[in-house]
Protein backbone atom coordinates (compact mmCIF):
# COMPACT_ATOMS: atom_id res chain seq x y z
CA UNK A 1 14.76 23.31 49.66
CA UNK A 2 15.77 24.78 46.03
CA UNK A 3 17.59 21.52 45.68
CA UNK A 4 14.78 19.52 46.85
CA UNK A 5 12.78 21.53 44.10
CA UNK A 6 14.76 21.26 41.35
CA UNK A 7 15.21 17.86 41.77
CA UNK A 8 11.57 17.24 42.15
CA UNK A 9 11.26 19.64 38.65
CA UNK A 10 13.74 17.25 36.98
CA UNK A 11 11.81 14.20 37.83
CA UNK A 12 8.50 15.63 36.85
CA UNK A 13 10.44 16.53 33.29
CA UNK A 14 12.08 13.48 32.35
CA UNK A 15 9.03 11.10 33.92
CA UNK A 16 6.89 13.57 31.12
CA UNK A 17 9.76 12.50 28.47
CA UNK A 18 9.42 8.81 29.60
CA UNK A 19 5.80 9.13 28.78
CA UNK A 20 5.72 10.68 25.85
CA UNK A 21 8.56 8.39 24.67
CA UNK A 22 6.68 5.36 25.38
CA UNK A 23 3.48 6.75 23.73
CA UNK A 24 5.00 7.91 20.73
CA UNK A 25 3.47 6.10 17.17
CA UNK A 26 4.83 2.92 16.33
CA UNK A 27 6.11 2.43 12.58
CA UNK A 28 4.40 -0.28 11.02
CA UNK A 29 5.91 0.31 7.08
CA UNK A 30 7.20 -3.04 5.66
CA UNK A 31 7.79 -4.70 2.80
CA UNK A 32 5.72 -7.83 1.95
CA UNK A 33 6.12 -10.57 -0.97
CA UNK A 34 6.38 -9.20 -3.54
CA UNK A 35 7.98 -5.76 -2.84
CA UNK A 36 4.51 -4.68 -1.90
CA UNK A 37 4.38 -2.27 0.44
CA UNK A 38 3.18 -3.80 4.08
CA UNK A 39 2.17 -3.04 7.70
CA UNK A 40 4.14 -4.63 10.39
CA UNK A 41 1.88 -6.77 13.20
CA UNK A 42 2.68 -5.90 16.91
CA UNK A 43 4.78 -9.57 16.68
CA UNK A 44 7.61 -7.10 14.51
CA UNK A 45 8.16 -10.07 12.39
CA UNK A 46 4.97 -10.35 10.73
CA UNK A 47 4.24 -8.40 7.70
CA UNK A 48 0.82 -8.50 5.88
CA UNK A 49 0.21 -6.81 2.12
CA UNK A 50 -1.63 -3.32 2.60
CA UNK A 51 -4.77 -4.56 1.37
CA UNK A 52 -5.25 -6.63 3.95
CA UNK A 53 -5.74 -4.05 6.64
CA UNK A 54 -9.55 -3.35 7.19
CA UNK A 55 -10.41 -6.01 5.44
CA UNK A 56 -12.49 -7.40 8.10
CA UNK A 57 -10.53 -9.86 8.19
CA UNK A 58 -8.05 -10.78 11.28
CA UNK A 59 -4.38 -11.21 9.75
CA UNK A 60 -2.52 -10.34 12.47
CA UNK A 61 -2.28 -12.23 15.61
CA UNK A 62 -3.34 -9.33 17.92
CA UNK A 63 -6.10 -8.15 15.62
CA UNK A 64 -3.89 -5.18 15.13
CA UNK A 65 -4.60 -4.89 11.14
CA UNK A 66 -8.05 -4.26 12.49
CA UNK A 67 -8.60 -2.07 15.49
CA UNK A 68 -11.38 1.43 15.50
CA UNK A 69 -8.91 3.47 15.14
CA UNK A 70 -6.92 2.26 12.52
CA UNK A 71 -10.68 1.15 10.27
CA UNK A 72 -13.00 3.93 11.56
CA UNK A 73 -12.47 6.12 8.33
CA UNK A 74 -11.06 4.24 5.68
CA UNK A 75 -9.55 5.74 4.03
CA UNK A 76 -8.42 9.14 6.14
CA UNK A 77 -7.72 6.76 9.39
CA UNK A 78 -5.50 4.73 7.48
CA UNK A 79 -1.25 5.88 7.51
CA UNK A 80 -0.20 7.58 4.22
CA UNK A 81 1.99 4.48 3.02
CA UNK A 82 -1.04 2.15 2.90
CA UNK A 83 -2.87 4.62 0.49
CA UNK A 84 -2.52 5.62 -2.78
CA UNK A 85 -4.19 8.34 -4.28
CA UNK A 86 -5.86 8.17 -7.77
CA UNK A 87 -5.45 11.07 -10.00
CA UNK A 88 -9.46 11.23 -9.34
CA UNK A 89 -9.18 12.53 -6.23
CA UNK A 90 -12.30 10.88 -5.31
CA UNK A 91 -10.61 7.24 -5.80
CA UNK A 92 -8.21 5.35 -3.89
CA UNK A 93 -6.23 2.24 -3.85
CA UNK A 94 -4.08 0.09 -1.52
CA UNK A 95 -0.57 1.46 -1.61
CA UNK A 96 0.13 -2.68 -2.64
CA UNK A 97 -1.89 -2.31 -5.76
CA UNK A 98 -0.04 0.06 -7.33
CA UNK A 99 1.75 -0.99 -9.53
CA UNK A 100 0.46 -4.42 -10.23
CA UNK A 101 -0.29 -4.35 -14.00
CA UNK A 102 -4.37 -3.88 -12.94
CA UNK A 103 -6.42 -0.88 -13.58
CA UNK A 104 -7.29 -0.39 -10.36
CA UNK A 105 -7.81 3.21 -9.80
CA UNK A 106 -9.76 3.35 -13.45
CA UNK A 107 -8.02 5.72 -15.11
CA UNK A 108 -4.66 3.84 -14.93
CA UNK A 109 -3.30 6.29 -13.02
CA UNK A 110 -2.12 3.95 -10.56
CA UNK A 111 0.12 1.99 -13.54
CA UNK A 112 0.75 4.75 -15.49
CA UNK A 113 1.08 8.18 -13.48
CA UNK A 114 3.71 9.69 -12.51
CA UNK A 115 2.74 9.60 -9.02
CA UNK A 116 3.10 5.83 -9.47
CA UNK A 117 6.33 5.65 -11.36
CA UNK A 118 5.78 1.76 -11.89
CA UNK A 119 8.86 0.23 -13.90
CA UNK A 120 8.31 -1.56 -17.51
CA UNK A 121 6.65 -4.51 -18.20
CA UNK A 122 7.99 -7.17 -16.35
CA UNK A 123 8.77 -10.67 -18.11
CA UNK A 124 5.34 -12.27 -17.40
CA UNK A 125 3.76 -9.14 -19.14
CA UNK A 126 3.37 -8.07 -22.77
CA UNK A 127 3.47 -4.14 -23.33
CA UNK A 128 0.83 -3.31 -25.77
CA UNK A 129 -2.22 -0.72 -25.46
CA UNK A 130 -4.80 -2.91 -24.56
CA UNK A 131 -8.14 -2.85 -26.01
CA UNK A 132 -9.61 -4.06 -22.58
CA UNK A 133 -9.49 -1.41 -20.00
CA UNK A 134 -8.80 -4.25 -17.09
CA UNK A 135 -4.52 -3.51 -17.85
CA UNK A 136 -3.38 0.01 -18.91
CA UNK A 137 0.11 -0.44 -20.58
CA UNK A 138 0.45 -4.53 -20.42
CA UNK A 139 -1.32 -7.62 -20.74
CA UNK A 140 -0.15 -10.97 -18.67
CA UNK A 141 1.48 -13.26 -21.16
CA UNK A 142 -0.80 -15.90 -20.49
CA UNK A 143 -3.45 -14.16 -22.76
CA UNK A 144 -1.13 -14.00 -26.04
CA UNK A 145 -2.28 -16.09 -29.08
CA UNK A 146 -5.23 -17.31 -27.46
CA UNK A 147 -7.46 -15.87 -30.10
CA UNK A 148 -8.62 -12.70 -28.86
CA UNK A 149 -7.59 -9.60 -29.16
CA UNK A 150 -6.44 -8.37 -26.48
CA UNK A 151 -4.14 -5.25 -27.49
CA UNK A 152 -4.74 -2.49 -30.21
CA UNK A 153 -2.55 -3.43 -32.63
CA UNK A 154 -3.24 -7.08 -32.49
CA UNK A 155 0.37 -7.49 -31.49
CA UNK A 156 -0.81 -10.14 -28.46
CA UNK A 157 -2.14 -12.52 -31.20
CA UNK A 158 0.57 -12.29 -34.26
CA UNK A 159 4.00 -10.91 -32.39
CA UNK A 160 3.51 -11.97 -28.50
């Protein structure tokens, strides 16, 4: 009978591992186009930009990107690697925007903090201190000598 018991013990233990191995948090990090930071559908092959999660709407085919419990509290329900925190503490961004040459977070902390640690201005981008407080460190190319002054130093219009 102390056989029988510890047998029926074991089974009781690993059908408790079983279960808590089957029920344990899925990883949906990936990287979308871009080298922006994603979340992984339940397919495992497809991979949508953060900002597309509680968006309302469906980008996933199992409606995964928007289910209660991942949307109920945007954005404290959401998984750390989809959020990026302002220096404002009271702000937020998608983890995807970071990063992007915008001013999203308003204070350009999200192109210019360290906790963003974005690289230089990339090719399509002219590094300047804009004048406009839509770009923080850069302006897209697209807006040199095109008769506005875009940057401090006028540098878009005459060197660009």
């Amino acid at each position: 009978s102390a056989t029988v018991l510890l047998i029926l013990v074991a089974a009781v233990a690993l059908a408790g591992a079983l279960g808590l191995l089957l029920h344990a948090p899925v990883n949906r990090f990936c990287t979308a186009s871009s080298n922006r930071t994603g979340f992984l559908c339940d397919d495992r092959e497809t991979c949508i930009p953060a900002s597309q999660v509680c968006d309302s709407a469906h980008n996933c085919r199992n409606r995964e990107d928007e289910q209660e419990e991942l949307c109920g509290d945007v954005p404290h329900s959401l998984p750390g690697y989809l959020v990026f925190r302002c220096s404002n503490a009271a702000y937020w961004v998608y983890a995807d925007r970071r990063c992007n040459g915008m001013n999203d977070c308003g204070d350009c902390s999200d192109e210019m903090g360290s906790l963003a640690a974005c690289p230089p201005c990339g090719s399509e981008w002219w590094s300047c201190s804009p004048v406009l407080y839509e770009y923080c460190s850069c302006i897209p190319r697209r807006l040199c000598r095109d008769g506005i002054q875009h940057c401090l130093s006028w540098s878009d219009e005459y060197l660009c």
